[in-house]
N, C-alpha and C. Protein backbone atom coordinates (compact mmCIF):
# COMPACT_ATOMS: atom_id res chain seq x y z
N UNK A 1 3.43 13.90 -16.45
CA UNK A 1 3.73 12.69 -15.72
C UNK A 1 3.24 11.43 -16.44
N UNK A 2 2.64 11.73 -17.57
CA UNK A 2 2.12 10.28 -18.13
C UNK A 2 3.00 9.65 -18.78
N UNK A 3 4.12 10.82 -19.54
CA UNK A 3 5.65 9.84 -20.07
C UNK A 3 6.03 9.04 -18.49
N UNK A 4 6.01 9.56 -17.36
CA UNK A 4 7.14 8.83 -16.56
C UNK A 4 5.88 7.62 -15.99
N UNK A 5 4.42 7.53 -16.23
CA UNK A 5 4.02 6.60 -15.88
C UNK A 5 3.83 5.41 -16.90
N UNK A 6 4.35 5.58 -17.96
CA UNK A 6 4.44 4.61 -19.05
C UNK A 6 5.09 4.16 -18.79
N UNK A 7 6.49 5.09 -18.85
CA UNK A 7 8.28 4.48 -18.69
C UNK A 7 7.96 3.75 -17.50
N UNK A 8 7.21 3.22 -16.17
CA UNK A 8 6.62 2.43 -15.33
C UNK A 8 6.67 1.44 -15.66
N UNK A 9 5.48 1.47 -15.83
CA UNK A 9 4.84 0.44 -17.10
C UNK A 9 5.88 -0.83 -17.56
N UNK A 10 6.33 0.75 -18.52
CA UNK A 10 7.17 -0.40 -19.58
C UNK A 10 8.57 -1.58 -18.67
N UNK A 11 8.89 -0.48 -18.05
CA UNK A 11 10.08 -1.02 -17.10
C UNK A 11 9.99 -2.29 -16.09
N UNK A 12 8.78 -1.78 -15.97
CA UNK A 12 8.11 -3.39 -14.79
C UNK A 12 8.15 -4.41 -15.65
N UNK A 13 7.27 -4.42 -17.06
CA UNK A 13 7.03 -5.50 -17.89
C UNK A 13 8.46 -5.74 -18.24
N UNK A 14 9.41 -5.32 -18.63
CA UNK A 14 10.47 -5.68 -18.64
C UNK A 14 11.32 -6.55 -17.87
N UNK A 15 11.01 -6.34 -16.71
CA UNK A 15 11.82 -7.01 -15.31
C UNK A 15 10.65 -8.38 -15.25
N UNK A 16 10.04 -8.61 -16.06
CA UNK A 16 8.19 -9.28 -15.46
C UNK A 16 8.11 -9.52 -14.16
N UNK A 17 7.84 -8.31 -13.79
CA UNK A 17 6.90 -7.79 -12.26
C UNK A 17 5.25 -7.14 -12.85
N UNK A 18 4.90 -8.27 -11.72
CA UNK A 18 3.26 -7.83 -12.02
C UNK A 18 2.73 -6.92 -10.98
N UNK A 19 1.90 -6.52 -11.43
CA UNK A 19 1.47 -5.20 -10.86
C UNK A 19 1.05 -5.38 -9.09
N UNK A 20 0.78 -6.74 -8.92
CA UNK A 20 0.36 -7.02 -8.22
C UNK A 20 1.66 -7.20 -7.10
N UNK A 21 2.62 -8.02 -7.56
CA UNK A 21 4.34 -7.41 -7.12
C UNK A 21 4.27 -6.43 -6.37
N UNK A 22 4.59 -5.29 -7.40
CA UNK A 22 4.80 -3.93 -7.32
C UNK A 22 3.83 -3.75 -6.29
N UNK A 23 2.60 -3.65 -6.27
CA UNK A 23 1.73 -3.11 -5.15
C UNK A 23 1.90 -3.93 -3.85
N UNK A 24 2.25 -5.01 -3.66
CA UNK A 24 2.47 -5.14 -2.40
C UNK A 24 3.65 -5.42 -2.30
N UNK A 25 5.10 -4.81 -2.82
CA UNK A 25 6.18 -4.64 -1.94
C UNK A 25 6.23 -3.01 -1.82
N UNK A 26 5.20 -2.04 -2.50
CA UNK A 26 5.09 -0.83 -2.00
C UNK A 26 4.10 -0.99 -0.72
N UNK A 27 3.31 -1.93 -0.29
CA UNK A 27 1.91 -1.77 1.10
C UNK A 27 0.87 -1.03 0.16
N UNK A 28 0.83 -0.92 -1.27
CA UNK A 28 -0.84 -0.45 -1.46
C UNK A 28 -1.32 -1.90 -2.25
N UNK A 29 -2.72 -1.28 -2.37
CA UNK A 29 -3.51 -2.38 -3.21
C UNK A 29 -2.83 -2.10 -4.63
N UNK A 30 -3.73 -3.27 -5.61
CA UNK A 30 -2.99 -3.50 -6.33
C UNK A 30 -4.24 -2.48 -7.70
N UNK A 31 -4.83 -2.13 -7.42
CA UNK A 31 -5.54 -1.25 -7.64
C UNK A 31 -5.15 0.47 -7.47
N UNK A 32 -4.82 0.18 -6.36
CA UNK A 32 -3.85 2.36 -6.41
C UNK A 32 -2.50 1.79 -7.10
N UNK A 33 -2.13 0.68 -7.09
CA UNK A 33 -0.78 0.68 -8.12
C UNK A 33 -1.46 1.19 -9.54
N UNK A 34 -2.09 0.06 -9.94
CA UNK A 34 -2.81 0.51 -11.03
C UNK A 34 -3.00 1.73 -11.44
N UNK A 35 -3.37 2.69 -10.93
CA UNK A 35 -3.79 4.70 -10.76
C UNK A 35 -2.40 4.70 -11.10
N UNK A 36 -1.47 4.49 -10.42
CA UNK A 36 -0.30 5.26 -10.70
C UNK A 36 0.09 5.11 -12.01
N UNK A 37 0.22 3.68 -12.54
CA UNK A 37 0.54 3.00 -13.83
C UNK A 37 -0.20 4.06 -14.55
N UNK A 38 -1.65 4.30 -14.56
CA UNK A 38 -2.24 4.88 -15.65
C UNK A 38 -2.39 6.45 -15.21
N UNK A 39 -1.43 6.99 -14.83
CA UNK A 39 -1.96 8.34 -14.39
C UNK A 39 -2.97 9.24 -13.80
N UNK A 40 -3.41 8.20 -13.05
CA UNK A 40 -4.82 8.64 -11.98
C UNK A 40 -4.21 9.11 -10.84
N UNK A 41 -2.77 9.27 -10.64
CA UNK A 41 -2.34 9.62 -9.28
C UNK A 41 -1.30 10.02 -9.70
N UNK A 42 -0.82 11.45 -9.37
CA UNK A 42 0.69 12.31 -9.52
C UNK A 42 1.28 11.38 -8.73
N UNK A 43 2.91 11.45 -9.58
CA UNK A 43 3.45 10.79 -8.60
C UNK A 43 4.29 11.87 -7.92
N UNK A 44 4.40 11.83 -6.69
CA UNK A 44 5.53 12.23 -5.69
C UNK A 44 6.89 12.01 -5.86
N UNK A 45 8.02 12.20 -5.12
CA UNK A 45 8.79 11.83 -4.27
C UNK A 45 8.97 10.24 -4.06
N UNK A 46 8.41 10.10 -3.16
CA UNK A 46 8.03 8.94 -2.26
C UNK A 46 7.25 8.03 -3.18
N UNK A 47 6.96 7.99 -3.84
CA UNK A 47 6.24 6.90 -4.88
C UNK A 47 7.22 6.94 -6.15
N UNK A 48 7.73 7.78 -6.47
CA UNK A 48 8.81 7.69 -7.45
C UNK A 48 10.34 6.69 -6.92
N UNK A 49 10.61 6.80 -5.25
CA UNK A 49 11.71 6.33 -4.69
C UNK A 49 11.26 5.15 -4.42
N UNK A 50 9.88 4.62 -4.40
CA UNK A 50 9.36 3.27 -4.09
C UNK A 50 9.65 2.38 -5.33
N UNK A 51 9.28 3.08 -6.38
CA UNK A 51 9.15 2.47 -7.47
C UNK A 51 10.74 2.30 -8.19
N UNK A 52 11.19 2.93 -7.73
CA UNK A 52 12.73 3.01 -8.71
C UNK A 52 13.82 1.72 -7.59
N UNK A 53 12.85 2.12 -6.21
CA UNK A 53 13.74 0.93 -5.29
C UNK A 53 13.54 -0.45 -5.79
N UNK A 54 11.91 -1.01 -5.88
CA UNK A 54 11.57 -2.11 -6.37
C UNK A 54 12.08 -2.38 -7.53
N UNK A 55 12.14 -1.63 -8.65
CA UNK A 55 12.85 -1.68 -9.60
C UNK A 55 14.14 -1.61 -10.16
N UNK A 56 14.81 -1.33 -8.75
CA UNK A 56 16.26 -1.38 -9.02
C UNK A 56 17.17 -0.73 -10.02
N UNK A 57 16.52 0.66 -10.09
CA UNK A 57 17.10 1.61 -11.26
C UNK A 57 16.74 3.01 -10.32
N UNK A 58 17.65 4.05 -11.16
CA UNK A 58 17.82 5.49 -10.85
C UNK A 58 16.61 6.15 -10.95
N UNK A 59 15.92 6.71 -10.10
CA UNK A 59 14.66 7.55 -10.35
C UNK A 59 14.69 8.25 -11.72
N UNK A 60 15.56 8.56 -12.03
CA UNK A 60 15.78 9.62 -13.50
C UNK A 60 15.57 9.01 -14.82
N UNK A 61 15.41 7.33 -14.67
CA UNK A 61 15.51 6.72 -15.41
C UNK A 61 13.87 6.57 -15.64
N UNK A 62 13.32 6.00 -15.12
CA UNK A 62 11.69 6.38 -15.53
C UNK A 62 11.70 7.82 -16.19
N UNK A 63 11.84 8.95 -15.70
CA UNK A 63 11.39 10.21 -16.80
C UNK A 63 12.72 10.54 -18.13
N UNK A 64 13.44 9.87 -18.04
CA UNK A 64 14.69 10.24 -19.35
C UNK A 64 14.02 10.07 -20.70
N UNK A 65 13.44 9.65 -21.28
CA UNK A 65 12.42 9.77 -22.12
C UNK A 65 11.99 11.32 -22.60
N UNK A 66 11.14 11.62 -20.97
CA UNK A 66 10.28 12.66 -21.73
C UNK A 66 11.32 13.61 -22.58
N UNK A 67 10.88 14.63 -22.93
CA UNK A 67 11.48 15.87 -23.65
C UNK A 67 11.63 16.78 -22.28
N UNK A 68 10.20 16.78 -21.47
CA UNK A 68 10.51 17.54 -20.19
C UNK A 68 11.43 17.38 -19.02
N UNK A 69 12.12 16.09 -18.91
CA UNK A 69 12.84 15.12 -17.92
C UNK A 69 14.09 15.01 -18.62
N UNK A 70 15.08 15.87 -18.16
CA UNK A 70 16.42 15.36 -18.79
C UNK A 70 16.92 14.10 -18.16
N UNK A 71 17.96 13.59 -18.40
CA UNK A 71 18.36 12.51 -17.47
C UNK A 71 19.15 12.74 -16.16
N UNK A 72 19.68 14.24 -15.71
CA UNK A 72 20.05 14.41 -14.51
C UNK A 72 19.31 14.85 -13.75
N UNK A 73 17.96 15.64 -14.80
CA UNK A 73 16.52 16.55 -14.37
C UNK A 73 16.48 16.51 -12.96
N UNK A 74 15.93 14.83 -12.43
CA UNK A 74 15.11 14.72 -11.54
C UNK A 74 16.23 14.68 -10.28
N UNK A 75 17.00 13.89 -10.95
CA UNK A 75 18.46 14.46 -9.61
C UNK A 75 18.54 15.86 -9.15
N UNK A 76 19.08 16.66 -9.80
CA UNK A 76 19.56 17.72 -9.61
C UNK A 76 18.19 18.58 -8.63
N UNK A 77 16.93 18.63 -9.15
CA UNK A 77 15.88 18.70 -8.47
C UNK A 77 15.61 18.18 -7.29
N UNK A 78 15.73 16.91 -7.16
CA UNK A 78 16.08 16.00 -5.53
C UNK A 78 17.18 17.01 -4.49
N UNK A 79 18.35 16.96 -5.31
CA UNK A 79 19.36 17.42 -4.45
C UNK A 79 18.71 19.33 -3.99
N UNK A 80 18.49 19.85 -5.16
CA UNK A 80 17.92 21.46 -4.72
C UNK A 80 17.37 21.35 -3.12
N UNK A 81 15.80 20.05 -3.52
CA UNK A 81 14.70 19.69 -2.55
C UNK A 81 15.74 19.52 -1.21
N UNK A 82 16.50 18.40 -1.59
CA UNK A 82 17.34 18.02 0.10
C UNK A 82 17.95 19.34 0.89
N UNK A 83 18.34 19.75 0.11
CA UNK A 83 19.25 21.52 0.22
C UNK A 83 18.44 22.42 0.71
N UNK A 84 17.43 22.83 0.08
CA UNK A 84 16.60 23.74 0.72
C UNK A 84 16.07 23.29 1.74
N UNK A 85 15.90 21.85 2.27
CA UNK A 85 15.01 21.41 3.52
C UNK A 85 16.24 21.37 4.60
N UNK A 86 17.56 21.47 4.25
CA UNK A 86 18.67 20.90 5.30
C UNK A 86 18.97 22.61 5.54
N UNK A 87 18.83 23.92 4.65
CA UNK A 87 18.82 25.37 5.41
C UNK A 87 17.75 25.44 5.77
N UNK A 88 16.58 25.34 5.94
CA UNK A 88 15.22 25.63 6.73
C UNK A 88 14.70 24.33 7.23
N UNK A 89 15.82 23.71 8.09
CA UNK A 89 15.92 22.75 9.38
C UNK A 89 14.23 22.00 9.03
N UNK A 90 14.37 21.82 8.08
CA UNK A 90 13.36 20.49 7.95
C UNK A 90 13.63 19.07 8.07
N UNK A 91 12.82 18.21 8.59
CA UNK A 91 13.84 17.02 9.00
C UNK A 91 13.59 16.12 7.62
N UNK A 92 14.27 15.79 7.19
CA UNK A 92 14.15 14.53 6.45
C UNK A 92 14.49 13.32 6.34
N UNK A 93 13.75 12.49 6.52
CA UNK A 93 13.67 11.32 6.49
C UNK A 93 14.67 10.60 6.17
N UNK A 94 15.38 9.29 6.65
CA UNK A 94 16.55 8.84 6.64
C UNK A 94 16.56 8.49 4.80
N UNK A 95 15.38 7.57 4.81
CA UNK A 95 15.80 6.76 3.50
C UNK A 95 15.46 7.67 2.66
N UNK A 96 15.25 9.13 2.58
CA UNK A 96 16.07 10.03 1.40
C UNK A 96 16.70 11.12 1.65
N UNK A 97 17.78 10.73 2.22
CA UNK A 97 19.17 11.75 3.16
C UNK A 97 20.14 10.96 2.22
C-alpha cells in the first residue's frame, strides 16, 4: 500500500490540494490524513472512495502504478466485494452500490 499512498501524495500535489483540504472534506484531522499519506494507516475501501471522490479520479488510478495493482485490479475486486455481499444479503451502503 505504500505505492498507492504515494500515488496520493503525488496526485493531490498535482491538483494543489493541501493536506489540510483533503482532511477536512474527508471529517478527519489533518494529522490522520497525514498517516494515510505516509502509510501509518491501511487504507480501506472507504478511505480509498473518499480519496478518489475528493480527487475526482477512478480508485484504480491511485494503485495503477504498482506492479501489484493492475489498472482494472481494484475494480474488478470492488465488483467481486459488491457480489459476494449482494448473495449473503449484506447491506451495503448506498454511496458504494
Amino acid at each position: 500500500m505504500k505505492i498507492c499512498s504515494q500515488n496520493i501524495r503525488k496526485i493531490r500535489r498535482n491538483k494543489d490540494f493541501t493536506q489540510e483540504y483533503m482532511a477536512f472534506e474527508m471529517g478527519i484531522s489533518q494529522k490522520a490524513y497525514s498517516d494515510i499519506e505516509n502509510s501509518k494507516v491501511k487504507i480501506n475501501l472507504e478511505i480509498l472512495t473518499k480519496i478518489s471522490n475528493i480527487l475526482e479520479i477512478k480508485p484504480s488510478e491511485i494503485c495503477s502504478i504498482s506492479h501489484k495493482c493492475g489498472v482494472n485490479d481494484f475494480e474488478e475486486k470492488y465488483n467481486d466485494l459488491l457480489n459476494y455481499m449482494k448473495q449473503n444479503n449484506i447491506s451495503i451502503p448506498d454511496q458504494f452500490a
